[in-house]
PDB file of N, CA and C in Angstrom:
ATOM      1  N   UNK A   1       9.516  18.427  -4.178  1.00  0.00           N
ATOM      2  CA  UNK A   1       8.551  17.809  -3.299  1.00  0.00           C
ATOM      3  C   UNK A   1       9.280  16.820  -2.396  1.00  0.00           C
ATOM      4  N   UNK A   2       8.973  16.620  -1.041  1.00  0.00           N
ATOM      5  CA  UNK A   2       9.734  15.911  -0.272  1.00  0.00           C
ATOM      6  C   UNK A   2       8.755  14.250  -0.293  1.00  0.00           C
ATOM      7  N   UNK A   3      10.198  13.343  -0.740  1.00  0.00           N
ATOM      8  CA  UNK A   3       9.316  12.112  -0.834  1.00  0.00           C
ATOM      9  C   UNK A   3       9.865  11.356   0.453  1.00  0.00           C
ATOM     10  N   UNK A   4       9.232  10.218   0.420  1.00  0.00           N
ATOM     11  CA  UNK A   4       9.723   9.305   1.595  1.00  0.00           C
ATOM     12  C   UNK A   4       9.601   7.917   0.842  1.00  0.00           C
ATOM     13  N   UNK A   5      10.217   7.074   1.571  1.00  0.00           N
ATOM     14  CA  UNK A   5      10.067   5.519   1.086  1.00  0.00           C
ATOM     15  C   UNK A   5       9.255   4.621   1.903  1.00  0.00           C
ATOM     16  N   UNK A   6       8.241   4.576   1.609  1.00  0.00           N
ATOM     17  CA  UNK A   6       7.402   3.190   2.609  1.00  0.00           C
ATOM     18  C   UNK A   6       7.157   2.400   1.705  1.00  0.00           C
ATOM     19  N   UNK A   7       7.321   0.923   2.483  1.00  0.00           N
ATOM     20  CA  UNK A   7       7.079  -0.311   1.910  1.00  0.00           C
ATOM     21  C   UNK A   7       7.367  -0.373   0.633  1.00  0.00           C
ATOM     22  N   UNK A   8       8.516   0.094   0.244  1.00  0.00           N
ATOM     23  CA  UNK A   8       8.437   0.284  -1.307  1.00  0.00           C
ATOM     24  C   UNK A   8       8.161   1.271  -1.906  1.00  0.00           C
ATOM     25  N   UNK A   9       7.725   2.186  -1.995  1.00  0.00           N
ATOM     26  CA  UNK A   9       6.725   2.441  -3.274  1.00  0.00           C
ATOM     27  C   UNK A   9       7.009   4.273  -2.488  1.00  0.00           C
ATOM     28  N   UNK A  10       7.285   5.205  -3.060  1.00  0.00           N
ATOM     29  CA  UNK A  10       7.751   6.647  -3.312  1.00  0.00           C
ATOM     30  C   UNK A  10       6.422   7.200  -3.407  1.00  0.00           C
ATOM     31  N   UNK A  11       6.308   8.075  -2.396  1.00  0.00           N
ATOM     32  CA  UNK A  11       4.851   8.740  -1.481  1.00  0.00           C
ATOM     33  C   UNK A  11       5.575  10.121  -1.332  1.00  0.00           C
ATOM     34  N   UNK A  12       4.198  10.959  -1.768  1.00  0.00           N
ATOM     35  CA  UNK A  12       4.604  12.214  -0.734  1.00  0.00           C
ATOM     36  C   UNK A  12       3.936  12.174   0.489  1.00  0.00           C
ATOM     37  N   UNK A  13       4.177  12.832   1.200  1.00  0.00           N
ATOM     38  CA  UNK A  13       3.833  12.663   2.500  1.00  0.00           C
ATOM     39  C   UNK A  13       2.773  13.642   2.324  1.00  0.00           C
ATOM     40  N   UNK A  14       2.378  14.487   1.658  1.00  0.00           N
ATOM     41  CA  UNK A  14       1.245  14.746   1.161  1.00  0.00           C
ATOM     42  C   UNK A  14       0.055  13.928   0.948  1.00  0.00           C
ATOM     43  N   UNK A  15       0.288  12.747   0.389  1.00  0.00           N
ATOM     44  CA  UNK A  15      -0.639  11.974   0.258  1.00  0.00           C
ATOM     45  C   UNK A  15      -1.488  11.296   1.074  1.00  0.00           C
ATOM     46  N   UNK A  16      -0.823  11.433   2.284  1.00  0.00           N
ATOM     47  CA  UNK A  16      -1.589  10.681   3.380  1.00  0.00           C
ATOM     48  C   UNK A  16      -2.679  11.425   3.988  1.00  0.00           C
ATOM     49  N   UNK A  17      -3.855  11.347   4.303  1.00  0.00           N
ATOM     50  CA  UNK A  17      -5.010  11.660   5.199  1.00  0.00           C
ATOM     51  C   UNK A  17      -5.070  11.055   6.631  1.00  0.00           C
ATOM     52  N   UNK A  18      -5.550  12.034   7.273  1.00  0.00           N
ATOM     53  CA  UNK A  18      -5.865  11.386   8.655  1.00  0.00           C
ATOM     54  C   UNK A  18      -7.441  10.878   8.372  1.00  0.00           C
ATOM     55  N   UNK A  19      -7.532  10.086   9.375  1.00  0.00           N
ATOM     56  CA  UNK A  19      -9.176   9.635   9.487  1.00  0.00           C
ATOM     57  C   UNK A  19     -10.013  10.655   9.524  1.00  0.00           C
ATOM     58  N   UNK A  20      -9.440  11.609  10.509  1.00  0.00           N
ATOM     59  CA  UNK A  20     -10.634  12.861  10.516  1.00  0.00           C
ATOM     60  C   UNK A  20     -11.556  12.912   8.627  1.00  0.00           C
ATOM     61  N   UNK A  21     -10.222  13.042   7.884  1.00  0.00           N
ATOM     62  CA  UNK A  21     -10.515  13.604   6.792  1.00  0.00           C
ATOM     63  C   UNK A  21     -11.541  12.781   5.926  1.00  0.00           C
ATOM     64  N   UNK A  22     -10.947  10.976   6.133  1.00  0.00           N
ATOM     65  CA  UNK A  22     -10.711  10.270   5.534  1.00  0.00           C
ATOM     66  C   UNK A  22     -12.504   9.444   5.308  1.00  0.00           C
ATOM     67  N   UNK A  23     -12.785   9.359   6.717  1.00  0.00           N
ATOM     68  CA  UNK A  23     -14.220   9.101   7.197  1.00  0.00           C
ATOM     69  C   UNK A  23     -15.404  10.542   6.335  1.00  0.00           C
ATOM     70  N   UNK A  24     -14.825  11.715   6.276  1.00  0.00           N
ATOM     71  CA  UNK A  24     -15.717  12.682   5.785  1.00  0.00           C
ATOM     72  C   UNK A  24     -15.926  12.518   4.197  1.00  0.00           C
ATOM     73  N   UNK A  25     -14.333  12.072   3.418  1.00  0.00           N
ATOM     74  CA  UNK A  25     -14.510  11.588   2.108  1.00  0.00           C
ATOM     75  C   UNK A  25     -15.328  10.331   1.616  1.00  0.00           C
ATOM     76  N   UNK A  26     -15.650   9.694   2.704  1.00  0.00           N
ATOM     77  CA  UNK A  26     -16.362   8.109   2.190  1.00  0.00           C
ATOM     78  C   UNK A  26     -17.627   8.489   2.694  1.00  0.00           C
ATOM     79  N   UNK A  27     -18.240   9.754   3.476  1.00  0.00           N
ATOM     80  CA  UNK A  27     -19.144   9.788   4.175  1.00  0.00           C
ATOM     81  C   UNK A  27     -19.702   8.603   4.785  1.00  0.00           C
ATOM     82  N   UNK A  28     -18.619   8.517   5.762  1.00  0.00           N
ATOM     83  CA  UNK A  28     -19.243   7.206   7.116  1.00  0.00           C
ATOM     84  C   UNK A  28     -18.498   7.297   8.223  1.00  0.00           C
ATOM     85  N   UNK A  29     -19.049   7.186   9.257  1.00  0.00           N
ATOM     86  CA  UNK A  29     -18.127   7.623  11.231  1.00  0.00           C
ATOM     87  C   UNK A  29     -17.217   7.295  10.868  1.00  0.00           C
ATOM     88  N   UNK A  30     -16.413   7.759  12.190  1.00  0.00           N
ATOM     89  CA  UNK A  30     -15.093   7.891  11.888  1.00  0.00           C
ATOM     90  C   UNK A  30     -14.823   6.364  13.290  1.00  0.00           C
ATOM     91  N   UNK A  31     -16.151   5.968  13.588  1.00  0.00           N
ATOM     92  CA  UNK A  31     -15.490   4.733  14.289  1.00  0.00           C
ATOM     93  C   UNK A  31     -16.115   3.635  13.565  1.00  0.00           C
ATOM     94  N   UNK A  32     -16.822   4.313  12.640  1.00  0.00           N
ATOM     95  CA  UNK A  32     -16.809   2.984  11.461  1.00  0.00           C
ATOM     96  C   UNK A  32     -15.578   2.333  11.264  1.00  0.00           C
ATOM     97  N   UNK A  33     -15.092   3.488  10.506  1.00  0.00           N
ATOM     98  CA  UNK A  33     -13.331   3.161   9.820  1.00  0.00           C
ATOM     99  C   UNK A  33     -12.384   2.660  11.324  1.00  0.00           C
ATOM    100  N   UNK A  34     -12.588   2.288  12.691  1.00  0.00           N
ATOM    101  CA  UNK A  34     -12.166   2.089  12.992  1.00  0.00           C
ATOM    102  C   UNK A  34     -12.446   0.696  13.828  1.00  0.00           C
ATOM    103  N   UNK A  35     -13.760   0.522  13.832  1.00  0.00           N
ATOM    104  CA  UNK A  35     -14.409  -1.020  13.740  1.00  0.00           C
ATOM    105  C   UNK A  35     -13.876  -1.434  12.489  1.00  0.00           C
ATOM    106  N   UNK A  36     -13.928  -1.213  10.984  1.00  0.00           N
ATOM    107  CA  UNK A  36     -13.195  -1.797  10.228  1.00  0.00           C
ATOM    108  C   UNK A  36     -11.807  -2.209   9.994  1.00  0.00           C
ATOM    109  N   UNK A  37     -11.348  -1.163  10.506  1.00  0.00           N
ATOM    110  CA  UNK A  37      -9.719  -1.594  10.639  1.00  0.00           C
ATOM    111  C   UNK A  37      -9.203  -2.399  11.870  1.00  0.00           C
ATOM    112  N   UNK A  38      -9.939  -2.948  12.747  1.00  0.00           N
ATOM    113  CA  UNK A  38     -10.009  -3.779  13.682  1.00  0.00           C
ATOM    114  C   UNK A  38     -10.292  -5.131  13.752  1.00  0.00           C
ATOM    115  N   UNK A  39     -11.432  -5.233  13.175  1.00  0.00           N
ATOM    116  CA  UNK A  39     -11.868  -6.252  12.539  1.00  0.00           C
ATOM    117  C   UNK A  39     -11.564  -6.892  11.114  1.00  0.00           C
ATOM    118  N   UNK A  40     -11.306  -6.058  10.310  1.00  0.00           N
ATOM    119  CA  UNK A  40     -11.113  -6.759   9.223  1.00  0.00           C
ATOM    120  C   UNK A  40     -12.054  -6.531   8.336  1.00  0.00           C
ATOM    121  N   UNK A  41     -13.376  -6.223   8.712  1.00  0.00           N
ATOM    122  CA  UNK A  41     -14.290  -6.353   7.630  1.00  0.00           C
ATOM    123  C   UNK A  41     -14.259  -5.737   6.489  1.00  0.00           C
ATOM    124  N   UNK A  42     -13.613  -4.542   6.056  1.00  0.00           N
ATOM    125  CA  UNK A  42     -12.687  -3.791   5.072  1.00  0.00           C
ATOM    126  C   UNK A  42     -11.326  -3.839   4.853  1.00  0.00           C
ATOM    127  N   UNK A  43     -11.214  -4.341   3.779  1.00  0.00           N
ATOM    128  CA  UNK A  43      -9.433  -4.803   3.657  1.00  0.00           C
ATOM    129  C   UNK A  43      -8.958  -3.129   2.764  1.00  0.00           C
ATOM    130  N   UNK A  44      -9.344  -1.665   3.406  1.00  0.00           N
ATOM    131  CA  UNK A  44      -8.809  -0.540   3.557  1.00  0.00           C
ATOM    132  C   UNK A  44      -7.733  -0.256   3.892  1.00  0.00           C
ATOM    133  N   UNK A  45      -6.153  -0.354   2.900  1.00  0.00           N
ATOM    134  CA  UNK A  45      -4.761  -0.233   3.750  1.00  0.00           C
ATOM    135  C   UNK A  45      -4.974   1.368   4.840  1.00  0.00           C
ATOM    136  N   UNK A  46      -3.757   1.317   5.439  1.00  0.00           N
ATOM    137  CA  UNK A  46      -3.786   2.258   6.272  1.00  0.00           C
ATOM    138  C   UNK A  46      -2.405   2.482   7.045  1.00  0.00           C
ATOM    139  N   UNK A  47      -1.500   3.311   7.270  1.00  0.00           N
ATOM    140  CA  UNK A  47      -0.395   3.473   8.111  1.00  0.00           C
ATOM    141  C   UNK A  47      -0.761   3.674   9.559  1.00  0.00           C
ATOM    142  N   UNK A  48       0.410   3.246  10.070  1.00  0.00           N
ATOM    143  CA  UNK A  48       0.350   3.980  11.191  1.00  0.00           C
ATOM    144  C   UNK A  48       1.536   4.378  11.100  1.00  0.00           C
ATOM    145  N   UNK A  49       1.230   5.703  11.929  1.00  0.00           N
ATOM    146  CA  UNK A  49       2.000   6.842  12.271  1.00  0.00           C
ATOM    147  C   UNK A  49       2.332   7.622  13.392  1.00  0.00           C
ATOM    148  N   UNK A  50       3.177   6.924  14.757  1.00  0.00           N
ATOM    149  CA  UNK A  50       3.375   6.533  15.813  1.00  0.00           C
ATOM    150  C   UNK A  50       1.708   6.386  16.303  1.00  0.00           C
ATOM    151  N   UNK A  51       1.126   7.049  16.760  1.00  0.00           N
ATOM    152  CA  UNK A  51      -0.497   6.311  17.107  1.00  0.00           C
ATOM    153  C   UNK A  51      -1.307   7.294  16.461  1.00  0.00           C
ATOM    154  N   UNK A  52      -0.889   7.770  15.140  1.00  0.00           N
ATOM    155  CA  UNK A  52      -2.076   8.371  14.541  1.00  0.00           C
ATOM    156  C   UNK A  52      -2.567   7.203  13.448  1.00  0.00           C
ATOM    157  N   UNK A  53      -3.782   7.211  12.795  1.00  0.00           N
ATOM    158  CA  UNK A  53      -4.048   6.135  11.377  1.00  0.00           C
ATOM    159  C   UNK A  53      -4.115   7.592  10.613  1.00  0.00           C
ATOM    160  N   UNK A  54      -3.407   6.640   9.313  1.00  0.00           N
ATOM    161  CA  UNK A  54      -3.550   7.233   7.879  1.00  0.00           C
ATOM    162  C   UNK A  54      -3.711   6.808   6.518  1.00  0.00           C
ATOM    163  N   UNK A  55      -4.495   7.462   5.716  1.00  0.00           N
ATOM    164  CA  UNK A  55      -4.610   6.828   4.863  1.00  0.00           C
ATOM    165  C   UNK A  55      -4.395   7.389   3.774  1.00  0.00           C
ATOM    166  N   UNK A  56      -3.897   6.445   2.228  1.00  0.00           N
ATOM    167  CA  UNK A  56      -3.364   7.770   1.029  1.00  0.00           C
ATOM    168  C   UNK A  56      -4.869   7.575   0.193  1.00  0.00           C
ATOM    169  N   UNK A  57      -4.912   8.780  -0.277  1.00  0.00           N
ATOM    170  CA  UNK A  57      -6.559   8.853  -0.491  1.00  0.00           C
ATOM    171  C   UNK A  57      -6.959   8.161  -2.035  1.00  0.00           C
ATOM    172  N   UNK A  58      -5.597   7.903  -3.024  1.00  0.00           N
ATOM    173  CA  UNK A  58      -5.773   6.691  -3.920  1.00  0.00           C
ATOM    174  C   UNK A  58      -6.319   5.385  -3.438  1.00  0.00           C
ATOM    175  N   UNK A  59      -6.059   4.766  -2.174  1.00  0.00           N
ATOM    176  CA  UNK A  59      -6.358   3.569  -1.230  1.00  0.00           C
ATOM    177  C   UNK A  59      -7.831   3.774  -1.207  1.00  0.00           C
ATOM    178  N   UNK A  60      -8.310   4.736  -0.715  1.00  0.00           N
ATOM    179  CA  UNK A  60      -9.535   5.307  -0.620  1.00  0.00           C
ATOM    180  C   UNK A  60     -10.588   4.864  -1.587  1.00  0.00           C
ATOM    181  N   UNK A  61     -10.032   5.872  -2.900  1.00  0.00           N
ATOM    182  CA  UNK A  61     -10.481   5.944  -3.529  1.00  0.00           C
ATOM    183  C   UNK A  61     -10.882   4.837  -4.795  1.00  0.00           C
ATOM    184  N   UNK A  62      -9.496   3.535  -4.544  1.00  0.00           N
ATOM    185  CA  UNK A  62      -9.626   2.221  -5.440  1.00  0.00           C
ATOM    186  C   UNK A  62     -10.422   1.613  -4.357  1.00  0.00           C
ATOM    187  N   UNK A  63     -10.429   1.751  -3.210  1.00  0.00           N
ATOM    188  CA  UNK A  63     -11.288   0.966  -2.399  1.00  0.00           C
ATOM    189  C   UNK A  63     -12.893   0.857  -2.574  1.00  0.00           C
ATOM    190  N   UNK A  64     -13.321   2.369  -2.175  1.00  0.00           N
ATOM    191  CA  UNK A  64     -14.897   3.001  -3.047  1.00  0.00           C
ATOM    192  C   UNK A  64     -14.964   2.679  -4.474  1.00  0.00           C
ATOM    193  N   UNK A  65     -13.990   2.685  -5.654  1.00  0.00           N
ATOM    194  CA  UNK A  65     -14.651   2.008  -6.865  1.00  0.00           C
ATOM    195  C   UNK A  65     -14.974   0.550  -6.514  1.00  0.00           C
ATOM    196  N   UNK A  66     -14.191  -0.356  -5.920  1.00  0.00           N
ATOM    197  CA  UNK A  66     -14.162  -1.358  -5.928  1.00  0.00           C
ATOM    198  C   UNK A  66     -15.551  -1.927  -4.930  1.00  0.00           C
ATOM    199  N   UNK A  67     -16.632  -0.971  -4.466  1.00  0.00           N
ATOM    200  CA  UNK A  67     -17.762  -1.190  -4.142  1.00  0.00           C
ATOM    201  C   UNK A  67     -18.920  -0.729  -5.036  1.00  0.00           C
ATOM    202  N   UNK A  68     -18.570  -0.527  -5.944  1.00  0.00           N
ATOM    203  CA  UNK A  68     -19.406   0.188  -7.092  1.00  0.00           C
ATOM    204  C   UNK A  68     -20.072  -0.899  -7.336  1.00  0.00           C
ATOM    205  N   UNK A  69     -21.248  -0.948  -7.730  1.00  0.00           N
ATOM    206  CA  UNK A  69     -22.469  -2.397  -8.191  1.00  0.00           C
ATOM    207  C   UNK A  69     -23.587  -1.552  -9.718  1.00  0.00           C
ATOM    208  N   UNK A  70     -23.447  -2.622 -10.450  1.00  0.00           N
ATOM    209  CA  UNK A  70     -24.366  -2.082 -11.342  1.00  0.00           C
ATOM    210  C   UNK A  70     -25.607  -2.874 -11.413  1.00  0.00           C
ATOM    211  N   UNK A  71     -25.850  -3.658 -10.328  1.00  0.00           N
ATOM    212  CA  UNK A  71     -27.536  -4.012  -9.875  1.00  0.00           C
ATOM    213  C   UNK A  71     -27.381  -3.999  -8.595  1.00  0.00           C
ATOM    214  N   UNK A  72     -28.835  -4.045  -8.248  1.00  0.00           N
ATOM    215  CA  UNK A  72     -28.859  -4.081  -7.199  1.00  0.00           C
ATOM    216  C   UNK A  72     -28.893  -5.614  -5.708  1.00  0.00           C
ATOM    217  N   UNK A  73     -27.761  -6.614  -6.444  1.00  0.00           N
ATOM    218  CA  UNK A  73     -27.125  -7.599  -5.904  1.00  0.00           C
ATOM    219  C   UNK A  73     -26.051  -6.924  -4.781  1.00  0.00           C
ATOM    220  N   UNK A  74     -25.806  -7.325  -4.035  1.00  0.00           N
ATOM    221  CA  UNK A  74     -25.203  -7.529  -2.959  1.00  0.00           C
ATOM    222  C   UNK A  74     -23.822  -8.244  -3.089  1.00  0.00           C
ATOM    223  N   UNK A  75     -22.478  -8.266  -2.868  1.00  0.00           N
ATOM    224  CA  UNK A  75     -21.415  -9.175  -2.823  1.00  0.00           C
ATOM    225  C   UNK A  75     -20.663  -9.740  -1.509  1.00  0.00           C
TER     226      UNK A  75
END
């Protein structure tokens, strides 16, 4: 498998998603995810990749648990 080194940490380059994908897995626009990554209001890592965004879909996916609520409170 061909790995690469970013920021540390040994990735396949497999792992990364484009937004296209990335917005269809969280089911929400795809200029949601990009008002968020602009603003800030989601601290969602993300590469860039000369001017594409990407994202590894573990990021994703600890991101969505980490909105999980077991009442219906608000944080």
């Amino acid at each position: 498998m061909d790995y690469r080194k970013i920021r540390g940490r040994r990735m396949s380059k497999l792992a990364l998603i484009a937004v296209q994908n990335a917005h269809t897995d969280l089911d929400v626009a795809e200029k949601s995810l990009a008002v968020w990554r602009c603003t800030g209001r989601y601290s969602i890592p993300f590469y860039k990749v000369g001017r594409h965004v990407k994202y590894r879909k573990s990021d994703l996916e600890a991101w969505l648990e980490s909105r999980c609520r077991s009442n219906g409170a608000t944080a």
